[in-house]
C-alpha atoms as a PDB file:
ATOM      1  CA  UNK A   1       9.578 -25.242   3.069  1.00  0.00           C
ATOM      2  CA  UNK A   2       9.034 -28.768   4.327  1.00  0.00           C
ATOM      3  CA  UNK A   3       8.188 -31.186   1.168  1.00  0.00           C
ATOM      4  CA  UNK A   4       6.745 -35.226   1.170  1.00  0.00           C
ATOM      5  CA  UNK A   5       5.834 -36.901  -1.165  1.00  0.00           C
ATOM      6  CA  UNK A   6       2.871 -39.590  -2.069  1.00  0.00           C
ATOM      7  CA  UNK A   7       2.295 -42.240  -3.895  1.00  0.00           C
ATOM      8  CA  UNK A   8      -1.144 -41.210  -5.226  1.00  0.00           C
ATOM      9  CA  UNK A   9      -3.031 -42.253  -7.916  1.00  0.00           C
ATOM     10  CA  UNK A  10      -4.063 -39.253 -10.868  1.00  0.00           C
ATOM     11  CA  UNK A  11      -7.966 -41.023 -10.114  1.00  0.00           C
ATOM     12  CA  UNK A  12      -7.429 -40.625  -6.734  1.00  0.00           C
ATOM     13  CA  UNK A  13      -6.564 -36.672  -6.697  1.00  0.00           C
ATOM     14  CA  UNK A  14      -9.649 -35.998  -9.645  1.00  0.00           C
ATOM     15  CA  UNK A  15     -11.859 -37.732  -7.260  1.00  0.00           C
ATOM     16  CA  UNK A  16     -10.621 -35.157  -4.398  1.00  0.00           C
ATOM     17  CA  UNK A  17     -10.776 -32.235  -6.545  1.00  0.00           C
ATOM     18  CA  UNK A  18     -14.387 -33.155  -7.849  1.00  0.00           C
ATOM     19  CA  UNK A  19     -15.530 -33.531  -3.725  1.00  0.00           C
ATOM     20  CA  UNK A  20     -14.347 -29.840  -3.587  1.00  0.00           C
ATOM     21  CA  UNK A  21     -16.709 -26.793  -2.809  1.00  0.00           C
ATOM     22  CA  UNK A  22     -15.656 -23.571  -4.073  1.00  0.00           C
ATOM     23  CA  UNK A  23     -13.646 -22.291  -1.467  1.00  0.00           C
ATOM     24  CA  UNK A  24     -11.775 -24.627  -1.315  1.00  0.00           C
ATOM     25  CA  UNK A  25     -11.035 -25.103  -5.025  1.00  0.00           C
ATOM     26  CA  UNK A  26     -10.368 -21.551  -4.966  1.00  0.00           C
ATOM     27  CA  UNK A  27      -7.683 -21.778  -1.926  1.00  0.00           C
ATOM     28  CA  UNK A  28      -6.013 -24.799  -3.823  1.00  0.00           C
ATOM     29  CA  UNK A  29      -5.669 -22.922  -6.702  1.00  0.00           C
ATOM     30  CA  UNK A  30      -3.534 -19.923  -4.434  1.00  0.00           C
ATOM     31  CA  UNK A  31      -1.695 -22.802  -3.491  1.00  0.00           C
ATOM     32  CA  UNK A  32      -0.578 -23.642  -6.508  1.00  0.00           C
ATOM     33  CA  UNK A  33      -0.079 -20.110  -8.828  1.00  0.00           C
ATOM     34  CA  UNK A  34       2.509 -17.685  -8.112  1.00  0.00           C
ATOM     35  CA  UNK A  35      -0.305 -15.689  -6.481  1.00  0.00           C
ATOM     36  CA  UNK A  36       0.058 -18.376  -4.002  1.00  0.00           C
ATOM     37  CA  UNK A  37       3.475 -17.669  -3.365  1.00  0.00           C
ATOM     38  CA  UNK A  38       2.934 -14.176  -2.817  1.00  0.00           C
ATOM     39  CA  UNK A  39       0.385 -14.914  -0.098  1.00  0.00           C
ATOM     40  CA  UNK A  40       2.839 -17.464   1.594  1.00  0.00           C
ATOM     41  CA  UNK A  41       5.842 -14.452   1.780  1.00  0.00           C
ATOM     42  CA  UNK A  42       3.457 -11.960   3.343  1.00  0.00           C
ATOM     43  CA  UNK A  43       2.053 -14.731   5.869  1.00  0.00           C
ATOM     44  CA  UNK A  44       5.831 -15.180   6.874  1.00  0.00           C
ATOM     45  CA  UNK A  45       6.412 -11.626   6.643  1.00  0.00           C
ATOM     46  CA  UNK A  46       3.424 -11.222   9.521  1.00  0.00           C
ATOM     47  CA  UNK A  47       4.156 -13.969  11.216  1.00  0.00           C
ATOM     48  CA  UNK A  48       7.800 -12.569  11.940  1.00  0.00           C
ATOM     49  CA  UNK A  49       6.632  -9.428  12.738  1.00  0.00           C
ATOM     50  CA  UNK A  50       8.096  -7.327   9.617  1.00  0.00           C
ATOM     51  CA  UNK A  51       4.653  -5.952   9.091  1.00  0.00           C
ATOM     52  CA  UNK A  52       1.045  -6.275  10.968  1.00  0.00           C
ATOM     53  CA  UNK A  53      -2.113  -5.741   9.780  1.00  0.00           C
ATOM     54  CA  UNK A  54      -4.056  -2.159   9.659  1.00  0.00           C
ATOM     55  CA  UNK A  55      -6.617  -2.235  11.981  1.00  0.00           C
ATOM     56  CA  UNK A  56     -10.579  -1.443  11.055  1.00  0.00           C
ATOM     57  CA  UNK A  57     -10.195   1.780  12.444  1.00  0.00           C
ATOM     58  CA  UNK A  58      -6.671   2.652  10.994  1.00  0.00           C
ATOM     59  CA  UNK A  59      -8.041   0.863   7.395  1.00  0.00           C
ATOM     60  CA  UNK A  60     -11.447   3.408   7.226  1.00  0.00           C
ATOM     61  CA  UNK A  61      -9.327   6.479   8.652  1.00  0.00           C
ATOM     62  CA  UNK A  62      -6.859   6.105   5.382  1.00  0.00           C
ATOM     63  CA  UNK A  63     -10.128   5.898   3.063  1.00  0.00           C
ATOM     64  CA  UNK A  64     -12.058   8.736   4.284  1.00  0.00           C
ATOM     65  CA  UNK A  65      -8.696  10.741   4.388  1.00  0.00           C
ATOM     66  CA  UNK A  66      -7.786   9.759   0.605  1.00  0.00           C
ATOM     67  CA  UNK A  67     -11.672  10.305  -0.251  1.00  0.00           C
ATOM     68  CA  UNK A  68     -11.615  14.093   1.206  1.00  0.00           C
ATOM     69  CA  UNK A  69      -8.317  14.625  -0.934  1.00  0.00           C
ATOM     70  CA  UNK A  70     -10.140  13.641  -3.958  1.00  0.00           C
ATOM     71  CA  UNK A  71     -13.298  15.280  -2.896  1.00  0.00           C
ATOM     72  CA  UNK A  72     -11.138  18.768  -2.422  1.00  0.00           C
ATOM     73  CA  UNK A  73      -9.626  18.337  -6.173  1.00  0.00           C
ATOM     74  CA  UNK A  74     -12.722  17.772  -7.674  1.00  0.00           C
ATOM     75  CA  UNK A  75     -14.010  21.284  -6.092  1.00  0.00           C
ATOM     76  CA  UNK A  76     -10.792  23.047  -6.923  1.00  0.00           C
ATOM     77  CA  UNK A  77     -10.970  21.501 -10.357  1.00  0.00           C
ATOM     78  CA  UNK A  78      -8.141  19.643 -10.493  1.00  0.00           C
ATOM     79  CA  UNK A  79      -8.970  16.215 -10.409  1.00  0.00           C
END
C-alpha cells in the first residue's frame, strides 16, 4: 500500500478531528483498527473479482429460506 508522509503539527490533526461529524469519525476510526484492515482485504478481494456481492434478491431469498428452516424445527420441536 502506497505510504507519504507529513510534516503535521499534533494541533493541527486535533483541530481536524474536532471539525469531524460522526461519520466520518467513525470511518477514520476503520481506518485505523484492525477492523479497518479487514474491510481493506475484502475491498481488494471485490475489486479483483475473488468474490461479488449478494444481490437484494439473492440476500432476502437466503433469509426467508434459513427463517422457514427454523420455523419447521420449532413445529417439529427440535429447535
Amino acid at each position: 500500500m502506497p505510504q507519504m508522509t507529513l510534516d503535521i503539527s499534533v494541533n493541527n490533526v486535533a483541530e481536524i478531528i474536532r471539525s469531524m461529524n460522526t461519520q466520518e469519525i467513525e470511518t477514520l476510526y476503520l481506518l485505523l483498527t484492525e477492523e479497518g484492515k479487514e474491510l481493506l482485504e475484502r475491498k481488494k478481494d471485490l475489486d479483483l473479482g475473488r468474490v461479488r456481492f449478494l444481490t437484494r434478491d439473492e440476500a432476502f431469498e437466503i433469509n426467508r429460506e434459513f427463517l422457514l428452516g427454523i420455523s419447521k424445527h420449532v413445529k417439529e420441536g427440535r429447535a
